[in-house]
Protein backbone atom coordinates (compact mmCIF):
# COMPACT_ATOMS: atom_id res chain seq x y z
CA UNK A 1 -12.59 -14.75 -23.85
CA UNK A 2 -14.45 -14.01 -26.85
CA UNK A 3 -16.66 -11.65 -25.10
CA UNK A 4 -14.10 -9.64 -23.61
CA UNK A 5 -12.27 -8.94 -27.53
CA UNK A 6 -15.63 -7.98 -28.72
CA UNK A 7 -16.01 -5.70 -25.59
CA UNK A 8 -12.63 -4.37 -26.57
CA UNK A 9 -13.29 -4.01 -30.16
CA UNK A 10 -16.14 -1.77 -29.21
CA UNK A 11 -14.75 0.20 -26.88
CA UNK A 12 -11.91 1.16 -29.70
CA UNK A 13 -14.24 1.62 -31.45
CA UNK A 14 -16.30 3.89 -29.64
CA UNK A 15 -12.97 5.94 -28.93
CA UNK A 16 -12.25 6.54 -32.68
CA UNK A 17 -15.57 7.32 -33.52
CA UNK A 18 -16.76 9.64 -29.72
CA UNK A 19 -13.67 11.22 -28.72
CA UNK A 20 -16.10 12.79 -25.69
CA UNK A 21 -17.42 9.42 -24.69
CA UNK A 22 -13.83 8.18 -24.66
CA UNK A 23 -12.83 11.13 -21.73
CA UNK A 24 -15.79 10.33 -19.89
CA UNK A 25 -15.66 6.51 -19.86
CA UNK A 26 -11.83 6.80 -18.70
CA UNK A 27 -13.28 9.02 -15.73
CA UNK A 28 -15.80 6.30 -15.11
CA UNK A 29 -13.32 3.99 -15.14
CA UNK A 30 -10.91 4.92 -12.60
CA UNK A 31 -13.61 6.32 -10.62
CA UNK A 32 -15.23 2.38 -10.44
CA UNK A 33 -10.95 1.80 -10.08
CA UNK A 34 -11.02 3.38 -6.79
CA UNK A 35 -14.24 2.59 -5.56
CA UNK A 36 -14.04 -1.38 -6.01
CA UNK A 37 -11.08 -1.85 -6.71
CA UNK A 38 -8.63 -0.75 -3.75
CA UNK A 39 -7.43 -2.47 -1.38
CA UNK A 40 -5.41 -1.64 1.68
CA UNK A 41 -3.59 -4.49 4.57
CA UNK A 42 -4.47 -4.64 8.47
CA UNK A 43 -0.81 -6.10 9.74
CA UNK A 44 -1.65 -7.67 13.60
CA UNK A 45 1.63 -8.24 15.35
CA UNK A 46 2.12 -10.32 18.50
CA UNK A 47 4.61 -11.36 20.81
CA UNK A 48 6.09 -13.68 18.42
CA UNK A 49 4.40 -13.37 14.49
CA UNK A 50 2.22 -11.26 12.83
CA UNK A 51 -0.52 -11.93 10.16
CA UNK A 52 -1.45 -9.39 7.23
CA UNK A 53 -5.16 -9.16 6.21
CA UNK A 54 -6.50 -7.11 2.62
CA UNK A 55 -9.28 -5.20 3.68
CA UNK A 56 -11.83 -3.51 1.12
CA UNK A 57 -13.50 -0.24 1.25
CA UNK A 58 -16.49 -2.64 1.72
CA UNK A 59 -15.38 -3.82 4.56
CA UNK A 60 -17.99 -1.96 7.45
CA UNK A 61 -15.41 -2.36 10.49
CA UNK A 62 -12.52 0.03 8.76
CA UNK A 63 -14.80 2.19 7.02
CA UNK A 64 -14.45 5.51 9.41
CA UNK A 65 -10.55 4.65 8.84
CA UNK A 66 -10.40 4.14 5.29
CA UNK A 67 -9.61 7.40 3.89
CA UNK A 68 -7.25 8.02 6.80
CA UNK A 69 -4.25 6.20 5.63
CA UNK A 70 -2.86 3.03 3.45
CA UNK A 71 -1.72 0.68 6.14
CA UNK A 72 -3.53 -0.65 9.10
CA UNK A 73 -1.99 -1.81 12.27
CA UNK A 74 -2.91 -3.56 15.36
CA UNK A 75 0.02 -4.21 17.68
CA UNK A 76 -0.68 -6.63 20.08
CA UNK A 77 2.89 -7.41 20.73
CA UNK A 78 3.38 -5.73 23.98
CA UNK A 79 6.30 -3.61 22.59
CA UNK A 80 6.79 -0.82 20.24
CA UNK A 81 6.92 -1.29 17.07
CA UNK A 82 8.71 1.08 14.57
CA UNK A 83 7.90 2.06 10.75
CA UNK A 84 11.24 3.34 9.54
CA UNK A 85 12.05 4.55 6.16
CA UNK A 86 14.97 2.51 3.89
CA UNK A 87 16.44 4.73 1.53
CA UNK A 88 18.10 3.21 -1.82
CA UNK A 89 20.11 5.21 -4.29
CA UNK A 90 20.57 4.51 -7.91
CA UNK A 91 24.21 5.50 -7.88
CA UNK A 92 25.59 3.52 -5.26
CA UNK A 93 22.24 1.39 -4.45
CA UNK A 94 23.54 1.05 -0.36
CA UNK A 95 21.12 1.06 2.07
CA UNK A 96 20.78 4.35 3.25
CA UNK A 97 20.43 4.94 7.22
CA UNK A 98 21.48 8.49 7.56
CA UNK A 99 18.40 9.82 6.40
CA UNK A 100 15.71 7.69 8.23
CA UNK A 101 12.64 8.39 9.30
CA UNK A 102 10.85 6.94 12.28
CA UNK A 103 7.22 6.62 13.49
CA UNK A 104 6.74 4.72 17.38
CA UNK A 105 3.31 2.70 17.33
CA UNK A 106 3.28 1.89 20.73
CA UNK A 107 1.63 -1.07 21.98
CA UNK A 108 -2.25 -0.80 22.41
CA UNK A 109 -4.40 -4.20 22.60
CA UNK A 110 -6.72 -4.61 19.70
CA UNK A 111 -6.58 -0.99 18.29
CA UNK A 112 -6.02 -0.46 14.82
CA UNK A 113 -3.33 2.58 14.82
CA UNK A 114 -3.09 3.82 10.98
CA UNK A 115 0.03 4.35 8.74
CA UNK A 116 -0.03 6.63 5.83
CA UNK A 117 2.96 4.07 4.62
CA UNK A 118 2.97 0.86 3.13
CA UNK A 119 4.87 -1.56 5.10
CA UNK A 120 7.18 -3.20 2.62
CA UNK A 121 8.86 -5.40 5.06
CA UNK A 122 7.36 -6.58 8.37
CA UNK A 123 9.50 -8.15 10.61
CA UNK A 124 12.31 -8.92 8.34
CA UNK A 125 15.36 -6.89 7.88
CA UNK A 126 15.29 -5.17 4.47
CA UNK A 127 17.78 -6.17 1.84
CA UNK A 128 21.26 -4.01 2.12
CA UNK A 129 20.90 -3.40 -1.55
CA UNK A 130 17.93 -2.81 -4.25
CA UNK A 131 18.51 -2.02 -8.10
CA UNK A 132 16.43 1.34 -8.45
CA UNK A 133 15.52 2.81 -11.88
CA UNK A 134 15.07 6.25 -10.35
CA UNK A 135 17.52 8.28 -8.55
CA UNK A 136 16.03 6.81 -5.13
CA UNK A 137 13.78 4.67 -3.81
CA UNK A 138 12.02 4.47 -0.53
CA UNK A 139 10.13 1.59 1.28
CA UNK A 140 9.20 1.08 5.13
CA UNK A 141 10.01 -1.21 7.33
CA UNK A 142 7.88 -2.21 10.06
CA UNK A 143 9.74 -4.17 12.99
CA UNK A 144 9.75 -4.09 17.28
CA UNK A 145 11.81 -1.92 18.80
């Protein structure tokens, strides 16, 4: 604990005294952010659960896929599955169906199929309503078709 105040102290430190050195170590930092730091799901449906995985950039299997998208999916359920968008307002915060939009993964044993969507629910109905600071709010849902 100690270590990490004095590591802060300097750093503060450093940023009073280098204003340079302060824009470049924030550049270092989210560059080492992204690099270690991210980490994206591999969701593997079947016929009757699924099971969600974190994967790291590290990982050698997705790394050809990594930059490609922000979900991973394997659907090994037999059946299409379908990533639709939920819409929430602020004003009236219903769940908003009239402006839904729908991506088919069909069915295709053991092949990851990437989503540029994070699944927010998977295989659960989303709530009806959601409190939303902004004007709207979207989030996917992920369920068979």
């Amino acid at each position: 604990m100690f270590k990490l105040l004095d590591l802060l102290f300097y750093l503060v430190k450093l940023i009073s005294e280098k204003p340079i050195s302060s824009f470049f170590l924030t550049l270092l930092s989210i560059f080492i952010y992204n690099i270690i730091f991210v980490e994206k799901h591999l969701i593997t449906i079947t016929k009757t659960d699924y099971s969600k995985k974190t994967i790291s950039r590290f990982n050698n299997e997705y790394k050809d896929i990594w930059g490609d998208g922000v979900t991973f999916v394997i659907n090994n359920s037999g059946k299409n599955l379908i990533l639709e968008s939920v819409t929430y307002k602020s004003n009236s915060n219903m769940f908003n169906e009239g402006e839904d939009q729908k991506t088919i993964i069909p069915p295709q044993k053991n092949k990851v199929q990437v989503l540029h969507e994070k699944c927010n629910y998977i295989l659960s109905t989303p709530p009806k309503t959601m409190k939303s600071k902004n004007s709207s709010t979207k989030k996917y849902w992920l369920h068979r078709e």
